[in-house]
N, C-alpha and C. Protein backbone atom coordinates (compact mmCIF):
# COMPACT_ATOMS: atom_id res chain seq x y z
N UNK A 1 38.22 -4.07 152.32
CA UNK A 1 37.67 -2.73 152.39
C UNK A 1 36.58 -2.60 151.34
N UNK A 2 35.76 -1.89 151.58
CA UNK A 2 34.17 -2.01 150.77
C UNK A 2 34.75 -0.87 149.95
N UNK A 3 34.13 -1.28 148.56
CA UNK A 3 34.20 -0.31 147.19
C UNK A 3 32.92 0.55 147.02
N UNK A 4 33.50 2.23 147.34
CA UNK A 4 32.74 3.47 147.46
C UNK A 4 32.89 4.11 146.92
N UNK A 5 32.42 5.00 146.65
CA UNK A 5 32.90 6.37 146.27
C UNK A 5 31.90 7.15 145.00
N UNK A 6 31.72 8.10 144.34
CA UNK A 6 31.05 8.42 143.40
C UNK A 6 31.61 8.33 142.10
N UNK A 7 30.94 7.73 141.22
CA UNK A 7 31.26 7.45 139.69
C UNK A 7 30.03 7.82 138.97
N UNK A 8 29.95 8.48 137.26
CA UNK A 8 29.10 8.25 136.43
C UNK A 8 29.85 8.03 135.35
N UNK A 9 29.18 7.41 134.70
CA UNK A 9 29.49 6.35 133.68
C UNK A 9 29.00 6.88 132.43
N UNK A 10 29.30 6.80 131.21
CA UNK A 10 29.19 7.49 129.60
C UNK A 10 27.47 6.44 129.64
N UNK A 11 27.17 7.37 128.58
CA UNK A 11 25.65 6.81 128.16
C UNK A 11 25.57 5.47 127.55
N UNK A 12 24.79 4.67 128.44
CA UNK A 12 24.97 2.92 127.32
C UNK A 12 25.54 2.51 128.15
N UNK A 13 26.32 2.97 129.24
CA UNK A 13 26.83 1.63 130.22
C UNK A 13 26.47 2.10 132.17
N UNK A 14 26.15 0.53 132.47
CA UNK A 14 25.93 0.40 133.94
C UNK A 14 27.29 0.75 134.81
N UNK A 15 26.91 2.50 135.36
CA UNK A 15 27.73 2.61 136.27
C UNK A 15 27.99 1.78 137.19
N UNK A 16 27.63 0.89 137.55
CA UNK A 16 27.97 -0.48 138.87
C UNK A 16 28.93 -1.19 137.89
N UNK A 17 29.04 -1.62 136.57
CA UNK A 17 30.19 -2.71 135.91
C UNK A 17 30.78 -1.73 135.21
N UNK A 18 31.08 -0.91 134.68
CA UNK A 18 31.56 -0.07 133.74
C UNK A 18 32.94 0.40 133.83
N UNK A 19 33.63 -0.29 133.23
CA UNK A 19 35.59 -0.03 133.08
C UNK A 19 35.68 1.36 133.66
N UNK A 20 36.89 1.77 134.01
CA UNK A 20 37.51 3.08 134.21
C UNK A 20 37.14 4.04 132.93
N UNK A 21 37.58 2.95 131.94
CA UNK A 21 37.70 3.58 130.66
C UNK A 21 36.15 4.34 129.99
N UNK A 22 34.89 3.76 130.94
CA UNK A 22 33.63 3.80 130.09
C UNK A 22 33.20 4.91 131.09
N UNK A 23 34.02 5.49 132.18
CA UNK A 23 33.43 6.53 133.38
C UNK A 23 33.80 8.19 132.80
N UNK A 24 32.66 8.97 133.20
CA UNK A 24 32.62 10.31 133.00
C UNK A 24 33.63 10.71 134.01
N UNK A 25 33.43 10.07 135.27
CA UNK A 25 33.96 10.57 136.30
C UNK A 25 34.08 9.69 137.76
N UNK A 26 34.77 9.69 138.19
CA UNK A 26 34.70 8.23 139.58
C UNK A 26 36.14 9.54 140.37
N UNK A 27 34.90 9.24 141.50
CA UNK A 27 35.79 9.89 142.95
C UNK A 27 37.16 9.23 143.12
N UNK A 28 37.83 8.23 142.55
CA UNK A 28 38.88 7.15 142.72
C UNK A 28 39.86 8.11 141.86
N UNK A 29 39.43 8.75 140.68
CA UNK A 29 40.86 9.35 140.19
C UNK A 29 41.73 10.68 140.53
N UNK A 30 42.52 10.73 140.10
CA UNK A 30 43.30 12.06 140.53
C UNK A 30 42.53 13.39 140.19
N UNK A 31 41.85 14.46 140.99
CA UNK A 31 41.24 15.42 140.05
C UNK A 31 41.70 16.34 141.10
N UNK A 32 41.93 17.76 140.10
CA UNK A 32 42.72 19.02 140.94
C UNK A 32 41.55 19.74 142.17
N UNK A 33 42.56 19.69 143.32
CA UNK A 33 41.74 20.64 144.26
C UNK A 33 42.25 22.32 144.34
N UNK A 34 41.40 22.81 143.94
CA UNK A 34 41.61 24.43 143.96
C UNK A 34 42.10 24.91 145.15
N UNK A 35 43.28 25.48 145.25
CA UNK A 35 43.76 26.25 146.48
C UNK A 35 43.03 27.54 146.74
N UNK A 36 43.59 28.25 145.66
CA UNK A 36 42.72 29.74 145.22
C UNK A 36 42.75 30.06 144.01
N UNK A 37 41.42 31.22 143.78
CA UNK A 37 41.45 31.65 142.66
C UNK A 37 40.84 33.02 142.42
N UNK A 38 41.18 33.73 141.83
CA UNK A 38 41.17 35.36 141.44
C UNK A 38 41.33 35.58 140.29
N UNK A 39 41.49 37.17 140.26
CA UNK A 39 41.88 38.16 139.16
C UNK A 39 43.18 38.89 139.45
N UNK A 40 43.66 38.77 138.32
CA UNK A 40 44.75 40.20 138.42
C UNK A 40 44.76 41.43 137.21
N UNK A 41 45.19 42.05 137.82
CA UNK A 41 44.65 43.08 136.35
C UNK A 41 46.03 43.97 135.70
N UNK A 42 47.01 43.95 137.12
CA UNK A 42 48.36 44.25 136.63
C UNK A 42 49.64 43.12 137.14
N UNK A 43 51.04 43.73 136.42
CA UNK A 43 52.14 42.43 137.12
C UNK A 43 52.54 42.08 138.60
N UNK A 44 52.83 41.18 138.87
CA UNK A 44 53.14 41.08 140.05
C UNK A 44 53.37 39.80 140.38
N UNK A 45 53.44 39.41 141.62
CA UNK A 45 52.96 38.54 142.34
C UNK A 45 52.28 37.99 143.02
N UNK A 46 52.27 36.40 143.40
CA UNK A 46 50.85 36.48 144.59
C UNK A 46 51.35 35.26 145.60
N UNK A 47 51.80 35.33 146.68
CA UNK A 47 52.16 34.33 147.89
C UNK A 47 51.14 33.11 147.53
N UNK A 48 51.35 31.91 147.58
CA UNK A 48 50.67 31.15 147.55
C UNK A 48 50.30 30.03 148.69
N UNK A 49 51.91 30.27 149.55
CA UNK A 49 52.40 29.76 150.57
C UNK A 49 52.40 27.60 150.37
N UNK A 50 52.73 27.15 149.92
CA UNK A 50 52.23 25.86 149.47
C UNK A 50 54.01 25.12 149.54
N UNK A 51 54.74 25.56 149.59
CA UNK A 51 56.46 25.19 150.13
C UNK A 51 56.70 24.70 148.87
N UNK A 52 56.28 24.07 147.43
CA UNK A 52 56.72 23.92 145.85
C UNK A 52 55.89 24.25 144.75
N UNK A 53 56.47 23.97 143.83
CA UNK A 53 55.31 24.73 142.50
C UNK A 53 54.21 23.97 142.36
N UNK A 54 53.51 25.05 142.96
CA UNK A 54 51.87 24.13 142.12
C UNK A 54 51.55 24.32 141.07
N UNK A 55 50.78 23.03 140.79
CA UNK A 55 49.89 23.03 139.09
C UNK A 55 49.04 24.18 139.28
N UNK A 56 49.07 25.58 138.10
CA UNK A 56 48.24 26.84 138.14
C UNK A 56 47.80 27.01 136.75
N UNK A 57 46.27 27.71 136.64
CA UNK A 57 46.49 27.93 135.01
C UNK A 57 45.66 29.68 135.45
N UNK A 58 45.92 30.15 134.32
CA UNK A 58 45.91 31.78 134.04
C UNK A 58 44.82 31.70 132.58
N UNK A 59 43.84 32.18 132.70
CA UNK A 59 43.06 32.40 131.73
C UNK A 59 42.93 34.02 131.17
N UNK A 60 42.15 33.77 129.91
CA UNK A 60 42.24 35.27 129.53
C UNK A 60 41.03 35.15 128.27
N UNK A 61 39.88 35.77 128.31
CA UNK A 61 38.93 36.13 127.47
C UNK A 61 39.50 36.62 126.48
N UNK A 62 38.79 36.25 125.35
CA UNK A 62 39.58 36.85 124.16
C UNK A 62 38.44 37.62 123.60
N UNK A 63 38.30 38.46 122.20
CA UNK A 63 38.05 39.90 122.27
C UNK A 63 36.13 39.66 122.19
N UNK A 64 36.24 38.68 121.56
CA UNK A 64 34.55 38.30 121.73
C UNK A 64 34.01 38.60 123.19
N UNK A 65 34.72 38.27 123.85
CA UNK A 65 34.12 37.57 125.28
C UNK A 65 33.27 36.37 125.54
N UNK A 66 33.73 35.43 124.53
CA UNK A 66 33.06 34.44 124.26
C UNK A 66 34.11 33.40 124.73
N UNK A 67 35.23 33.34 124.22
CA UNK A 67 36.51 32.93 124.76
C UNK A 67 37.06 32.61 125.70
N UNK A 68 36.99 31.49 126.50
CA UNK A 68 38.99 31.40 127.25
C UNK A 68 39.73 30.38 126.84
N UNK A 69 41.33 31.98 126.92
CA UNK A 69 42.16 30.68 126.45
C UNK A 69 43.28 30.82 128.01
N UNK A 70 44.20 29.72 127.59
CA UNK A 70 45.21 29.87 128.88
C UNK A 70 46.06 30.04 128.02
N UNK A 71 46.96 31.19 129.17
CA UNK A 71 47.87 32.11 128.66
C UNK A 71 49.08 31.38 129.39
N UNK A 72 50.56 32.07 128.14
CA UNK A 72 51.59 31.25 128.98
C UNK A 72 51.89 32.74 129.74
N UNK A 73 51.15 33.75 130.23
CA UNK A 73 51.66 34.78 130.86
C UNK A 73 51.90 34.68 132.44
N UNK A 74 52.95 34.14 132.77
CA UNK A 74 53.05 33.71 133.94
C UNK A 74 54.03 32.69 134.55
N UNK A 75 54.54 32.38 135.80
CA UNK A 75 55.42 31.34 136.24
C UNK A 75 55.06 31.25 137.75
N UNK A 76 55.96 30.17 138.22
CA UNK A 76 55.86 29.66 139.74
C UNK A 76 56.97 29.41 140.24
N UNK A 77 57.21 29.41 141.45
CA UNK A 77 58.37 28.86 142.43
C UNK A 77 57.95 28.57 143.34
N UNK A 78 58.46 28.47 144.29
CA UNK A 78 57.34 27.41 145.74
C UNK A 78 57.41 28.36 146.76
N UNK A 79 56.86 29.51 146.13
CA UNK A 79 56.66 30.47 146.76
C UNK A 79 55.63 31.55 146.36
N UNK A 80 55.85 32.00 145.13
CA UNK A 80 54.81 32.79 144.64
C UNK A 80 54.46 32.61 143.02
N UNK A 81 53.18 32.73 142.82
CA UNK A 81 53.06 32.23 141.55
C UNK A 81 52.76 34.23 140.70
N UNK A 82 53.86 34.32 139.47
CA UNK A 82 54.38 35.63 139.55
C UNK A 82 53.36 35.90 137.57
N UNK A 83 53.00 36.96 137.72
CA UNK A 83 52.13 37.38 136.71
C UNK A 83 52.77 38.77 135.77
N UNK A 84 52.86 38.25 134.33
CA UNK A 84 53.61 38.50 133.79
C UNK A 84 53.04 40.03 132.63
N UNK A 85 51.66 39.53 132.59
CA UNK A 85 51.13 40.65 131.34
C UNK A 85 50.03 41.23 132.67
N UNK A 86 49.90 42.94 132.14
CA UNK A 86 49.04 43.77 133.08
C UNK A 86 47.48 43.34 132.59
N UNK A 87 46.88 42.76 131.36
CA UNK A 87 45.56 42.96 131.13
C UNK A 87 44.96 41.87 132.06
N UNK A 88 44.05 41.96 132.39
CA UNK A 88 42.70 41.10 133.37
C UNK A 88 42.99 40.10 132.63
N UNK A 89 43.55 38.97 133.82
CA UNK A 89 42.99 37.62 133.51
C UNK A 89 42.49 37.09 134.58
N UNK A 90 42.03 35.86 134.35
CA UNK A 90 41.68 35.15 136.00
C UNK A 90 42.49 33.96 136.29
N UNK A 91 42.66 33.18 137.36
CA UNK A 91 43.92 32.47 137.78
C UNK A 91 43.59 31.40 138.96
N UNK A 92 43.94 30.58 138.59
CA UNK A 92 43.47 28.98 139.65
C UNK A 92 44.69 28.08 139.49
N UNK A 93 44.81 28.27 141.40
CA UNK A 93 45.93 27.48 141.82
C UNK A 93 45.71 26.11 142.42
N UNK A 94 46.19 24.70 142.24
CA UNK A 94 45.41 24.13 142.71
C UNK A 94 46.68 23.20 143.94
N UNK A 95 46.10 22.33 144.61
CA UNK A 95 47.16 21.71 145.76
C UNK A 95 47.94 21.24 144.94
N UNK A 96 47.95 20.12 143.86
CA UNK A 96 49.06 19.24 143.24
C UNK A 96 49.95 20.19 143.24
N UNK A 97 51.45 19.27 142.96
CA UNK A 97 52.45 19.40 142.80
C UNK A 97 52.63 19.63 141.37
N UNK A 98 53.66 20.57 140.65
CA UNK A 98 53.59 20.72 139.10
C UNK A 98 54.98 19.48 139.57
N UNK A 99 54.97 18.84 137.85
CA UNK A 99 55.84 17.77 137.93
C UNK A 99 57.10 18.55 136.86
């Protein structure tokens, strides 16, 4: 099978020979695909429909607005991923499986 796919490689080395180790990025590794992503502004929940817990992260500007950090305000079940503090954050669910 012919070797494809997209890679770039750190500065100083030929993306065509360049270890795993020397790549910015190569289509070959595991990288998260976004299911969905929003805002919430109060608690609740949100169906995600995905049948187990997905890998999710919950962000939150901090007072600068210069800021994000990820918040532990929040959980999952393989059902709805459930939001814990009322202030605006934003929120990205992605296909993987949380391990």
């Amino acid at each position: 099978m012919a070797n494809y796919g997209i890679k770039i490689s750190k500065a100083g080395y030929d993306v065509k020979t360049a270890s795993d180790i020397n790549l910015i990025m190569s289509s070959k590794f595991n990288m998260l695909k976004t299911k969905m992503a929003g805002t919430f502004s109060e608690a609740g929940t949100l169906a995600h429909g995905l049948g187990y817990v997905p890998i999710f992260f919950i962000f939150a500007k901090g007072q600068t607005m210069e800021r994000i950090s990820i918040t532990g305000n929040g959980g999952a079940d393989s059902t709805n991923i459930t939001f814990e503090n009322p202030t605006t954050k934003r929120y990205y669910v992605f296909y993987q499986q949380a391990v």
